[in-house]
C-alpha atoms as a PDB file:
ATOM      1  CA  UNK A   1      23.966 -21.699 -15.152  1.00  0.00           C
ATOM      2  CA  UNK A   2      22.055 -19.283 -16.887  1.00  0.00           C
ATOM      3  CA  UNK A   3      18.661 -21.202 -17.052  1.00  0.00           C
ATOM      4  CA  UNK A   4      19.068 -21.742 -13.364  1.00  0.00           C
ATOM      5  CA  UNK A   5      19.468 -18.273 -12.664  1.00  0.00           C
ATOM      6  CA  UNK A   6      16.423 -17.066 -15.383  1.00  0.00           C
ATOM      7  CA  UNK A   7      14.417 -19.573 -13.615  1.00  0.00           C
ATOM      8  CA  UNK A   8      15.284 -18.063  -9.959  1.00  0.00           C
ATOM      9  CA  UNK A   9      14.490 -14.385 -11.464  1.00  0.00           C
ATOM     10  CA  UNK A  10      11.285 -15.851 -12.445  1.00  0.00           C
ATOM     11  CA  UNK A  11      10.094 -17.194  -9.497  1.00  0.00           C
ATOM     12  CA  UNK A  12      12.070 -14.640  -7.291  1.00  0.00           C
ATOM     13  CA  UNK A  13       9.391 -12.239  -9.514  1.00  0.00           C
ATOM     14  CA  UNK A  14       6.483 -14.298  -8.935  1.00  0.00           C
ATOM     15  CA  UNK A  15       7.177 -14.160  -4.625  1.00  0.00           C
ATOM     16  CA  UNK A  16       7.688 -10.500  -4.741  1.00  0.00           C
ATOM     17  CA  UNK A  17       4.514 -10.220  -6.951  1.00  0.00           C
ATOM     18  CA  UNK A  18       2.648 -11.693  -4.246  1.00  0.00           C
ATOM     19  CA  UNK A  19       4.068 -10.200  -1.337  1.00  0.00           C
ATOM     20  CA  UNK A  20       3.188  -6.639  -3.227  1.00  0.00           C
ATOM     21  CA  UNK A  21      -0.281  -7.827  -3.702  1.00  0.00           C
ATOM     22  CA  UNK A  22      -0.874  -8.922  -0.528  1.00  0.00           C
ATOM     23  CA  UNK A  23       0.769  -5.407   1.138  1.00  0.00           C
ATOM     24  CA  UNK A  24      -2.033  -3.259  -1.830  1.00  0.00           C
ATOM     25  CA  UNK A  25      -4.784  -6.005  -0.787  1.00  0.00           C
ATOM     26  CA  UNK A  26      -3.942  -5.512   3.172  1.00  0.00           C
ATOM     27  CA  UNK A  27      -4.492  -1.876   2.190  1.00  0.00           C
ATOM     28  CA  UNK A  28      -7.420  -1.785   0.798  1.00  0.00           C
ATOM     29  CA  UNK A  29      -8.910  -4.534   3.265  1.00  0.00           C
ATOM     30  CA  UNK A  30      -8.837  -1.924   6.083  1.00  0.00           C
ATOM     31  CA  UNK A  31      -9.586   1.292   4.051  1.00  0.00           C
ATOM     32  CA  UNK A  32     -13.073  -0.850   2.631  1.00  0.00           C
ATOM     33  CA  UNK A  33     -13.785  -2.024   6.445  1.00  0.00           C
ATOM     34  CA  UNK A  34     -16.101   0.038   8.724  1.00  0.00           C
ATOM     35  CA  UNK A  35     -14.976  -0.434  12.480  1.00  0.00           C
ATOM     36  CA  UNK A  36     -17.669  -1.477  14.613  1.00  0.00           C
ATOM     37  CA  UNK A  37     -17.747   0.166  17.462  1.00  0.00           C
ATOM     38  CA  UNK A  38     -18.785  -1.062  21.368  1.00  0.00           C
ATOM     39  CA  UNK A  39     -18.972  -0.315  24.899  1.00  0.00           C
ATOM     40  CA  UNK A  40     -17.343  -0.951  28.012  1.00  0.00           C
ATOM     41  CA  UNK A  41     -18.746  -3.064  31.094  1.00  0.00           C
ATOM     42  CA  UNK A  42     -16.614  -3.927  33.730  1.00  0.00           C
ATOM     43  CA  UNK A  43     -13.374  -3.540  31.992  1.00  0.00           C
ATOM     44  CA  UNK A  44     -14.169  -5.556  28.904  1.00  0.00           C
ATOM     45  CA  UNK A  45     -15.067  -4.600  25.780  1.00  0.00           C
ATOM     46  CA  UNK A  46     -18.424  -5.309  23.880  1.00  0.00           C
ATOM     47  CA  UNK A  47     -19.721  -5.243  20.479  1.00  0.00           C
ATOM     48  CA  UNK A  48     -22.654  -2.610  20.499  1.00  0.00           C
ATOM     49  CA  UNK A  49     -25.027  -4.044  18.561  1.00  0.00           C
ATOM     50  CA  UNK A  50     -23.465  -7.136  19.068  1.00  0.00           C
ATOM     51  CA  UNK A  51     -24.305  -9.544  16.464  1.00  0.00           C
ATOM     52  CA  UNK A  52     -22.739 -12.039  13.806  1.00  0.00           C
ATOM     53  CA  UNK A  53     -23.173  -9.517  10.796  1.00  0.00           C
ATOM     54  CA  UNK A  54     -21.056  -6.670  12.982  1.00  0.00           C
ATOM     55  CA  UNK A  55     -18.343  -9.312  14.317  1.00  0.00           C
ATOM     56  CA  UNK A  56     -17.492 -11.050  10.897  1.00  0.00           C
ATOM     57  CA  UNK A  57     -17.702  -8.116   8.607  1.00  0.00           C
ATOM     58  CA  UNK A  58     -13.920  -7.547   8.478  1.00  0.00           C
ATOM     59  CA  UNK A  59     -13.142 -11.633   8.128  1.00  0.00           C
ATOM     60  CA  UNK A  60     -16.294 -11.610   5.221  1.00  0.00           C
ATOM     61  CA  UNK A  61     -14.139  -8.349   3.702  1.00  0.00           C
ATOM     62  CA  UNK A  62     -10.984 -10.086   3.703  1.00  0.00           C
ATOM     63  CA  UNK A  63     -12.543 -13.534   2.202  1.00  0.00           C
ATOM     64  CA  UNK A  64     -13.697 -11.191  -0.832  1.00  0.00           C
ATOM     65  CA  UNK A  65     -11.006  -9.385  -1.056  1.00  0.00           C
ATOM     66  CA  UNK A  66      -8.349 -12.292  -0.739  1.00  0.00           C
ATOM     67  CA  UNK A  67      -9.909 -14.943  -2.782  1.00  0.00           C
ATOM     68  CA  UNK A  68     -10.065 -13.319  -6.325  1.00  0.00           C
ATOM     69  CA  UNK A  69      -6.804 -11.662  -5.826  1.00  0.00           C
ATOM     70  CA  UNK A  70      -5.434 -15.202  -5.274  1.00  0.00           C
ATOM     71  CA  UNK A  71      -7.018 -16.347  -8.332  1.00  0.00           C
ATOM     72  CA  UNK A  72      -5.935 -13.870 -10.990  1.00  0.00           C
ATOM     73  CA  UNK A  73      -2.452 -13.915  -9.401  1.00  0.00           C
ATOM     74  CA  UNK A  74      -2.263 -17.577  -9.531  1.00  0.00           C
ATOM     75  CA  UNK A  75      -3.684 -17.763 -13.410  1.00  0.00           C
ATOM     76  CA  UNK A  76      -0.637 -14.993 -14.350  1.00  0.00           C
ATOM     77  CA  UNK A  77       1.859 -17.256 -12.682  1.00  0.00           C
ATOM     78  CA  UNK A  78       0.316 -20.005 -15.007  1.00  0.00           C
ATOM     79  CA  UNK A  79       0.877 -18.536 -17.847  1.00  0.00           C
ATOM     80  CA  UNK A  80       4.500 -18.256 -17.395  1.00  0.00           C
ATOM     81  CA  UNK A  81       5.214 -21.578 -19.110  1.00  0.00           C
ATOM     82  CA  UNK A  82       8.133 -24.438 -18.196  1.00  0.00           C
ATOM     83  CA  UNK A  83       9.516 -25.453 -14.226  1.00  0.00           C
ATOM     84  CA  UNK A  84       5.385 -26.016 -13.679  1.00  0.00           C
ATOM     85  CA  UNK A  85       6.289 -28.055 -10.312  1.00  0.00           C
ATOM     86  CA  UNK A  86       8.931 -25.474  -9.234  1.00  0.00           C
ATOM     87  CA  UNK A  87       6.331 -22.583 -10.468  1.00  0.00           C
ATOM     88  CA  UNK A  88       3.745 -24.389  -8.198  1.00  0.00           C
ATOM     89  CA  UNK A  89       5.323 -24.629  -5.130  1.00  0.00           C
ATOM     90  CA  UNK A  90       6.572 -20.928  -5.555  1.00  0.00           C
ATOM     91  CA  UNK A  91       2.968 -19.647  -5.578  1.00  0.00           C
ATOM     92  CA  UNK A  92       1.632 -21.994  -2.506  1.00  0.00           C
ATOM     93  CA  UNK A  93       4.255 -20.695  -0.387  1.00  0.00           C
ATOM     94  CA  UNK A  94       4.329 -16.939  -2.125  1.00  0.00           C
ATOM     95  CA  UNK A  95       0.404 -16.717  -1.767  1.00  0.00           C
ATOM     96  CA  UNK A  96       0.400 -18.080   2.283  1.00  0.00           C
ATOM     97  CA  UNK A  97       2.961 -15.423   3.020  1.00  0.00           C
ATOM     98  CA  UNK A  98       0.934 -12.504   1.175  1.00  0.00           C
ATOM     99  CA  UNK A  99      -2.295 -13.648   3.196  1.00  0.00           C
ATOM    100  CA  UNK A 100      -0.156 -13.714   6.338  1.00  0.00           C
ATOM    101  CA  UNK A 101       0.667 -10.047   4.777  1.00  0.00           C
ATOM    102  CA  UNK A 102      -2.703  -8.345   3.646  1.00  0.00           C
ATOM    103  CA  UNK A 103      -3.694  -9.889   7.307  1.00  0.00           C
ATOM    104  CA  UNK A 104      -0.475  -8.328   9.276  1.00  0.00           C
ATOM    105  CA  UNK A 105      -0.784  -4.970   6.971  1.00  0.00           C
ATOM    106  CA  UNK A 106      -4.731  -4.612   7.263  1.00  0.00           C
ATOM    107  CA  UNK A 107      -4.530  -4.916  11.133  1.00  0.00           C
ATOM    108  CA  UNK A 108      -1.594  -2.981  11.853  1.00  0.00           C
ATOM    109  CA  UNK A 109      -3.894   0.090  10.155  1.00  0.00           C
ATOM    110  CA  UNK A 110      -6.866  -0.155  11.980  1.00  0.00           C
ATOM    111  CA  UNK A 111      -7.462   1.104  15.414  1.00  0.00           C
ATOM    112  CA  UNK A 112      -6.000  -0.522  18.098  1.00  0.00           C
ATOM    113  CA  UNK A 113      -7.521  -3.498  20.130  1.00  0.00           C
ATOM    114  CA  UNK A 114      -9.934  -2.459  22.463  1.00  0.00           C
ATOM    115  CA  UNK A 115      -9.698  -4.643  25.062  1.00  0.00           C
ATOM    116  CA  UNK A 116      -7.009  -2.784  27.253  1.00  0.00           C
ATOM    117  CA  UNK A 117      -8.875   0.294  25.881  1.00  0.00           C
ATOM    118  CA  UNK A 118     -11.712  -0.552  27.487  1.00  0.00           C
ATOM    119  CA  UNK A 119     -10.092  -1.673  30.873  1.00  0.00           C
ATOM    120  CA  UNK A 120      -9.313   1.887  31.924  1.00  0.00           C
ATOM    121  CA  UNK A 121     -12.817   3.237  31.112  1.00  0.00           C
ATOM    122  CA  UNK A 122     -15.676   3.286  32.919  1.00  0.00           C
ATOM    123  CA  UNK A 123     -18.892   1.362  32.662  1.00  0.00           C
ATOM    124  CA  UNK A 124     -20.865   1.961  29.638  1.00  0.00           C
ATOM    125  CA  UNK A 125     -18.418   3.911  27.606  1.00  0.00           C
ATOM    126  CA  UNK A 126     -19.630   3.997  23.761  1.00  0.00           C
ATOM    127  CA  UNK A 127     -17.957   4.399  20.373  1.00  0.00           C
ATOM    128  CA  UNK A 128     -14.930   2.474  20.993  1.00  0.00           C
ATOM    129  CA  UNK A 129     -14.007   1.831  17.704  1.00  0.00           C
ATOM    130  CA  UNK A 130     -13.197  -2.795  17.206  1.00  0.00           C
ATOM    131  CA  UNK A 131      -9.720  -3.941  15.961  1.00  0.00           C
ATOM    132  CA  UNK A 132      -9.578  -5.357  12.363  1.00  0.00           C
ATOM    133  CA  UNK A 133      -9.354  -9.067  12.597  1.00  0.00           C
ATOM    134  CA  UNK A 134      -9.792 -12.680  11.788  1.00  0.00           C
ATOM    135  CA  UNK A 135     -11.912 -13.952  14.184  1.00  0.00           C
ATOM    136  CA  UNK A 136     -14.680 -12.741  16.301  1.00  0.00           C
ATOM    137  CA  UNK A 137     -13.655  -9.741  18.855  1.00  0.00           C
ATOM    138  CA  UNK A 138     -14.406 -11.948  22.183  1.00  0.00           C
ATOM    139  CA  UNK A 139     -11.931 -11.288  25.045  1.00  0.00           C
ATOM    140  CA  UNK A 140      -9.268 -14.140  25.057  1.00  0.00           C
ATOM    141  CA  UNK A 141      -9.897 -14.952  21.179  1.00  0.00           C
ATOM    142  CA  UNK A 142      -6.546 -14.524  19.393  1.00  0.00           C
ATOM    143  CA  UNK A 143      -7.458 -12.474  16.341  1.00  0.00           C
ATOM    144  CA  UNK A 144      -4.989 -14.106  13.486  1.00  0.00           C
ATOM    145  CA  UNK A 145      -6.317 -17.898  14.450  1.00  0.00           C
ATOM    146  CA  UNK A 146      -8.254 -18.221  11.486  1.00  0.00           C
ATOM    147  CA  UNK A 147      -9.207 -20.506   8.437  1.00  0.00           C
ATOM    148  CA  UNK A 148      -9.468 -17.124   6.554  1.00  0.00           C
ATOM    149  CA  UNK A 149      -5.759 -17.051   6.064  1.00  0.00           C
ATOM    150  CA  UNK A 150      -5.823 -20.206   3.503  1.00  0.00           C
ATOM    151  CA  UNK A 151      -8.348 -18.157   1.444  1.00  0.00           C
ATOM    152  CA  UNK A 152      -5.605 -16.434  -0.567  1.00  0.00           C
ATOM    153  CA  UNK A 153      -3.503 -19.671  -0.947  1.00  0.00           C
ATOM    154  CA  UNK A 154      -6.574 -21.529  -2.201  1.00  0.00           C
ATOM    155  CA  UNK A 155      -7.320 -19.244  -4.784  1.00  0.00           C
ATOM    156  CA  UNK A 156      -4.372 -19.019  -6.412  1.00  0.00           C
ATOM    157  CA  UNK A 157      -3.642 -23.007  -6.461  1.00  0.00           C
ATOM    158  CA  UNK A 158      -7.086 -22.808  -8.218  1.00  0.00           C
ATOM    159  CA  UNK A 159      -6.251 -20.235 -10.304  1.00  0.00           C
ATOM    160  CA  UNK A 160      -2.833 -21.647 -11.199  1.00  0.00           C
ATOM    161  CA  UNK A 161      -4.076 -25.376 -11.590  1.00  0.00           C
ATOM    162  CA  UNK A 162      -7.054 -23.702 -14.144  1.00  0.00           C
ATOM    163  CA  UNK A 163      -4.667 -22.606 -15.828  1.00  0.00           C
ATOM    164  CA  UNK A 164      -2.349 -25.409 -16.489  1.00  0.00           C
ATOM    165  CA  UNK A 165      -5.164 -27.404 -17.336  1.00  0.00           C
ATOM    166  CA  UNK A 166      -6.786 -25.227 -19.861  1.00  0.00           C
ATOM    167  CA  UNK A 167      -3.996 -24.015 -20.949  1.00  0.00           C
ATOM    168  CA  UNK A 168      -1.258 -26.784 -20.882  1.00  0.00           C
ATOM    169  CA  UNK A 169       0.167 -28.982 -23.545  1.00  0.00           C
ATOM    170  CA  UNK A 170      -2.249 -31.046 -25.005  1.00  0.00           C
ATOM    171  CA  UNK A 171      -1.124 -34.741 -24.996  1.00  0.00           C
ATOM    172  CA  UNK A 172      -0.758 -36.147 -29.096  1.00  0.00           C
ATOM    173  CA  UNK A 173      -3.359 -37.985 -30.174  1.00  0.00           C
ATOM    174  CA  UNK A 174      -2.567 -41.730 -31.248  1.00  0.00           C
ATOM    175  CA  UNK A 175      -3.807 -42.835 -34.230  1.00  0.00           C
ATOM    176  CA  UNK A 176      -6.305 -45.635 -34.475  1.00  0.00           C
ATOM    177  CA  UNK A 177      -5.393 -47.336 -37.669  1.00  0.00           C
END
């Protein structure tokens, strides 16, 4: 009973680890993000300059941000040694839900969306300041329906699996004579 319930502390550790990270990392996501800002034509909302390198900024930010966090999270759970498979399916699930996190946290921080902003204003009305998001800020687009969100997850299976392979148990060597 007691190595069952070490081994729950453990990974019960290594999912609240994660969920803190991805809370700090949701933080700093928005605080390092500059909101672009647009103008309104017939009740919509446009990027002003429009342009890939304005629209993607915040998805770019949270790619940089999200990736190397996964990584050094997912090496420290690696070095916590024994229950590998149990340890590994911890830190897939732990690191999708503190993506879905630093994505939920990030947004909820930055300025509202601008669309229904925009709908009340008239024509050509500047500095309305974007929403954080995932995906370009096009009316209709859902702004969580993203491939970003795996970034976290992927890093830390990569940092995890680089870590039980340069790091594991060596297998004996057999002798040849």
């Amino acid at each position: 009973m007691t190595g069952s319930r070490t081994l729950l502390l453990r990974l019960g550790a290594v999912a609240v680890t994660f969920l803190v990270a991805g809370v700090l990392a949701g933080v700093v996501w928005e605080l390092l993000w500059s909101p672009p800002t647009g103008v309104t034509y017939q009740g919509q909302w446009y990027l002003e300059p429009a342009g890939p390198d304005v629209s993607f900024q915040g998805i770019a930010l949270f790619v940089l941000i999200a990736f190397p966090l996964g990584i050094v999270l997912g090496v420290l759970a690696g070095l916590l040694r024994g229950h590998e498979t149990a340890t590994a399916l911890t830190v897939l699930v732990a690191a999708s839900l503190a993506g879905i996190v630093m994505y939920a946290v990030g947004s909820s921080l930055s300025p509202p969306d601008p669309q229904p902003l925009a709908a009340g204003q008239p024509d050509y009305t500047t500095d309305i300041p974007g929403h954080l998001g995932l995906t370009a800020p096009d009316h209709g687009r859902v702004p969580w329906h993203s491939s970003a969100l795996v970034v976290l997850p992927t890093g830390a299976m990569a940092g995890l699996v680089g870590t039980y392979l340069l790091f594991g148990k060596r297998l004996p060597r057999r002798s040849r004579g």
